[in-house]
C-alpha atoms as a PDB file:
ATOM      1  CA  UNK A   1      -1.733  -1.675  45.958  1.00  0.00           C
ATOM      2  CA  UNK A   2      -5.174  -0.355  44.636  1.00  0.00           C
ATOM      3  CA  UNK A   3      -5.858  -1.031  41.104  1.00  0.00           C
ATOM      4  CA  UNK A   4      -5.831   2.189  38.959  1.00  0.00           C
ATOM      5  CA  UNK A   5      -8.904   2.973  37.228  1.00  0.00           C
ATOM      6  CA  UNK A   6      -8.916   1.992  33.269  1.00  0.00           C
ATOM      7  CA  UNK A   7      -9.355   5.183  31.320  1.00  0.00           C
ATOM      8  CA  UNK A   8     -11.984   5.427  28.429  1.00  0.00           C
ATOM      9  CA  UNK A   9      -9.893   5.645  25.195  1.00  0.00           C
ATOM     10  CA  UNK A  10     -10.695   9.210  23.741  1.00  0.00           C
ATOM     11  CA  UNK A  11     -11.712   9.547  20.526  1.00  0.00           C
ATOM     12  CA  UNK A  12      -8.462  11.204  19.457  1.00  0.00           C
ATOM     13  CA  UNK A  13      -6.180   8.323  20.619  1.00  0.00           C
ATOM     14  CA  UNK A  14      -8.713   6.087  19.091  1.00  0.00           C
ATOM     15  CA  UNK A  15      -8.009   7.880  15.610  1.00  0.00           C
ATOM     16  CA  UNK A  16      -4.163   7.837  16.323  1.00  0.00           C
ATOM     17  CA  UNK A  17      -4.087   4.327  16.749  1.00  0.00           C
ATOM     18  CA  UNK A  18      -6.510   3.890  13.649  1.00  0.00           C
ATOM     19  CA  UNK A  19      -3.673   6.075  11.558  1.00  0.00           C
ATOM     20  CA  UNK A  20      -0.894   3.399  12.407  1.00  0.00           C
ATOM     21  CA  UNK A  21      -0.839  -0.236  12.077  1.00  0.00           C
ATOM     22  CA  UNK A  22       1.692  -2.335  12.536  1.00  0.00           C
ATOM     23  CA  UNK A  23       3.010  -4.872  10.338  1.00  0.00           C
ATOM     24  CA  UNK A  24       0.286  -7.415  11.515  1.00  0.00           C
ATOM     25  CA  UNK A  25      -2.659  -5.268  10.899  1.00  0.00           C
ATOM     26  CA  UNK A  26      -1.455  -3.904   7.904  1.00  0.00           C
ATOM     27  CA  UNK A  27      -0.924  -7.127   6.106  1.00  0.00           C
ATOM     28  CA  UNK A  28      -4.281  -8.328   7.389  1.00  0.00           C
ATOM     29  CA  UNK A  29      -5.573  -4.617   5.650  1.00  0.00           C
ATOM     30  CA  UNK A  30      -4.018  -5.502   2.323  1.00  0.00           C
ATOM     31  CA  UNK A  31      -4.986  -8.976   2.510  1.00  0.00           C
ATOM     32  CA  UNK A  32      -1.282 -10.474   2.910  1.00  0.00           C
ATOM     33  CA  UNK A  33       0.829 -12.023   4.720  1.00  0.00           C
ATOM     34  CA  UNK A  34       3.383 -10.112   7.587  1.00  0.00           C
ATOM     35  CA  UNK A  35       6.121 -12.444   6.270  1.00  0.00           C
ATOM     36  CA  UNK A  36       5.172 -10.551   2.583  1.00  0.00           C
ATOM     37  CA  UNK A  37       5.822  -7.400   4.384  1.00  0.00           C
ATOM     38  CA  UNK A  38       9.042  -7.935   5.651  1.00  0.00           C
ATOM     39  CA  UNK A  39      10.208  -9.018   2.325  1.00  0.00           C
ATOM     40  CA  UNK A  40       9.488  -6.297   0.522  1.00  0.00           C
ATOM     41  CA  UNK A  41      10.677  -4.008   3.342  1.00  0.00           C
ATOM     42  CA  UNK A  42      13.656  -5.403   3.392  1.00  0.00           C
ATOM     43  CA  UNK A  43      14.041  -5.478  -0.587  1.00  0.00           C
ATOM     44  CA  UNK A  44      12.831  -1.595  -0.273  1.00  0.00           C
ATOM     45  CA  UNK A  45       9.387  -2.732  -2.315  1.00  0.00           C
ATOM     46  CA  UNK A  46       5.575  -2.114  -1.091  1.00  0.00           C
ATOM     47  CA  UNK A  47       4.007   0.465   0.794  1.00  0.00           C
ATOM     48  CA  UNK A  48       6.392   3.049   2.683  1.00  0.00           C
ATOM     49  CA  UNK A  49       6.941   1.993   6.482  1.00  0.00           C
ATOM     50  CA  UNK A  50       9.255   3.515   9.532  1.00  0.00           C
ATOM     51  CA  UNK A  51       9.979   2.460  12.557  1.00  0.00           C
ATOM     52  CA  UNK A  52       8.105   3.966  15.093  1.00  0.00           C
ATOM     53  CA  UNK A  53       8.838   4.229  19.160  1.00  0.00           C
ATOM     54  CA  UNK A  54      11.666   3.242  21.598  1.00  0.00           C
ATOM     55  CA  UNK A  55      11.875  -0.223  20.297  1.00  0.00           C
ATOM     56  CA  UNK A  56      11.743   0.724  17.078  1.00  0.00           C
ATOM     57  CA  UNK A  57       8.588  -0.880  16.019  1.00  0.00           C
ATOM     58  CA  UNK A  58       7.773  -1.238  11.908  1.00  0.00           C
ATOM     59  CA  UNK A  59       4.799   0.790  11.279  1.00  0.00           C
ATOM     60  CA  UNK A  60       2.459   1.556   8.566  1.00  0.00           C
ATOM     61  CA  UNK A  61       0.094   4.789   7.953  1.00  0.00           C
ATOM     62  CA  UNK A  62      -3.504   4.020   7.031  1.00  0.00           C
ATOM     63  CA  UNK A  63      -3.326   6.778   4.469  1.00  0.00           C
ATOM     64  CA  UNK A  64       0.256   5.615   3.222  1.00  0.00           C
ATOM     65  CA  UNK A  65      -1.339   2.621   2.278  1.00  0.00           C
ATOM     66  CA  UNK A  66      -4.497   3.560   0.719  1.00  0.00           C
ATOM     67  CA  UNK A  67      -2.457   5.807  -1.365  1.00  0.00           C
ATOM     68  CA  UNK A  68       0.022   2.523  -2.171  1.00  0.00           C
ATOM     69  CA  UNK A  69      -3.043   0.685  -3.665  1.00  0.00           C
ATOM     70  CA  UNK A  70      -4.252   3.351  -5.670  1.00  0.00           C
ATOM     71  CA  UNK A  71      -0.720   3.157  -7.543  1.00  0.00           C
ATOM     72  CA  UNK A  72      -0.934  -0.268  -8.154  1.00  0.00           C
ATOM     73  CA  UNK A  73      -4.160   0.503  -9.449  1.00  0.00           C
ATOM     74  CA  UNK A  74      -3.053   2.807 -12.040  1.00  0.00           C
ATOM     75  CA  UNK A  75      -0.247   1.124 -13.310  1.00  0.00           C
ATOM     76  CA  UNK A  76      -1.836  -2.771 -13.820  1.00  0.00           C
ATOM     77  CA  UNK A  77      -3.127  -2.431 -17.151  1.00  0.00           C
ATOM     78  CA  UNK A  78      -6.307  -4.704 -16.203  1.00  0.00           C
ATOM     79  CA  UNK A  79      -7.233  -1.596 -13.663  1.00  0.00           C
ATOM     80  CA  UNK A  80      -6.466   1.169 -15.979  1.00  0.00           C
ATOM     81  CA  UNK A  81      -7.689   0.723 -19.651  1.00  0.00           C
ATOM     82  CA  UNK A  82      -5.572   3.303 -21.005  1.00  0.00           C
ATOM     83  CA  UNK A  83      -2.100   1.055 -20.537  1.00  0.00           C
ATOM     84  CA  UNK A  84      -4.587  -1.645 -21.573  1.00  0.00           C
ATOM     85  CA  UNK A  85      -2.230  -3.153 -24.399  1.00  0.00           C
ATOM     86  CA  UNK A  86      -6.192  -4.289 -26.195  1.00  0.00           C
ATOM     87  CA  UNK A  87      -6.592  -0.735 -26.547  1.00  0.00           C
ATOM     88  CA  UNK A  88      -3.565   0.341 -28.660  1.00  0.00           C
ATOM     89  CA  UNK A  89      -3.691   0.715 -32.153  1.00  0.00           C
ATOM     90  CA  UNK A  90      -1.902  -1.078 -34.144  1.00  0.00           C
ATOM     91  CA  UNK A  91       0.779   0.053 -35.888  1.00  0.00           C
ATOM     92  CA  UNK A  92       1.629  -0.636 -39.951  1.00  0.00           C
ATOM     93  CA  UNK A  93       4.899  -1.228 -41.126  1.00  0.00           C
ATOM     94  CA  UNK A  94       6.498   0.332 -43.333  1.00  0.00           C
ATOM     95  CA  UNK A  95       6.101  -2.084 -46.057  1.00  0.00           C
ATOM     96  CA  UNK A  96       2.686  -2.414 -44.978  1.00  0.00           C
ATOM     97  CA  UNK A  97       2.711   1.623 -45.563  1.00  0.00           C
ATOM     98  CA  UNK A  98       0.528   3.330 -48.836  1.00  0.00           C
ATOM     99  CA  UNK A  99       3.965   4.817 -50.841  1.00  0.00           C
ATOM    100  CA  UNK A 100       3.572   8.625 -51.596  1.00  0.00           C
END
């Protein structure tokens, strides 16, 4: 049997397959582990995933993720100054309070 030829990827499929990663690459993109994934899957936590193909493979979108950090971003108080608990002020109480 003659081997087939391999076909150049096109750029298109090359940009699909950048769009989706699967559990592996997108724990190595967020700097975690693939067991930390499946946790929080299963617990409903993290970054959205679906299951993607005939076998049901666990998938993430590129985009989906980016977004997902951004988030965490704006709600860790270290990130955003404005839930920054440093830059609240205080509050007196009432018997702290000037009396009218």
């Amino acid at each position: 049997m003659p081997a087939r030829p391999l076909l150049a990827p096109t750029a298109s499929s090359v940009a699909v397959r950048g769009a989706f990663l699967t559990v592996k690459d997108a724990a190595e993109y967020l700097g975690l582990s693939p067991h930390t994934l499946y946790v929080w899957r299963h617990r409903r936590q993290g970054p959205p995933s679906f299951r993607m193909g005939p076998r049901g493979r666990v998938m993430y979108r590129r985009e989906a993720l980016d977004a997902w950090i951004r988030a965490q971003e704006e709600v860790d108080s270290r990130s955003n100054t404005a839930l920054s608990p440093l830059s609240i002020v205080p509050q007196q109480r009432a018997a702290d309070r000037p009396s009218a």
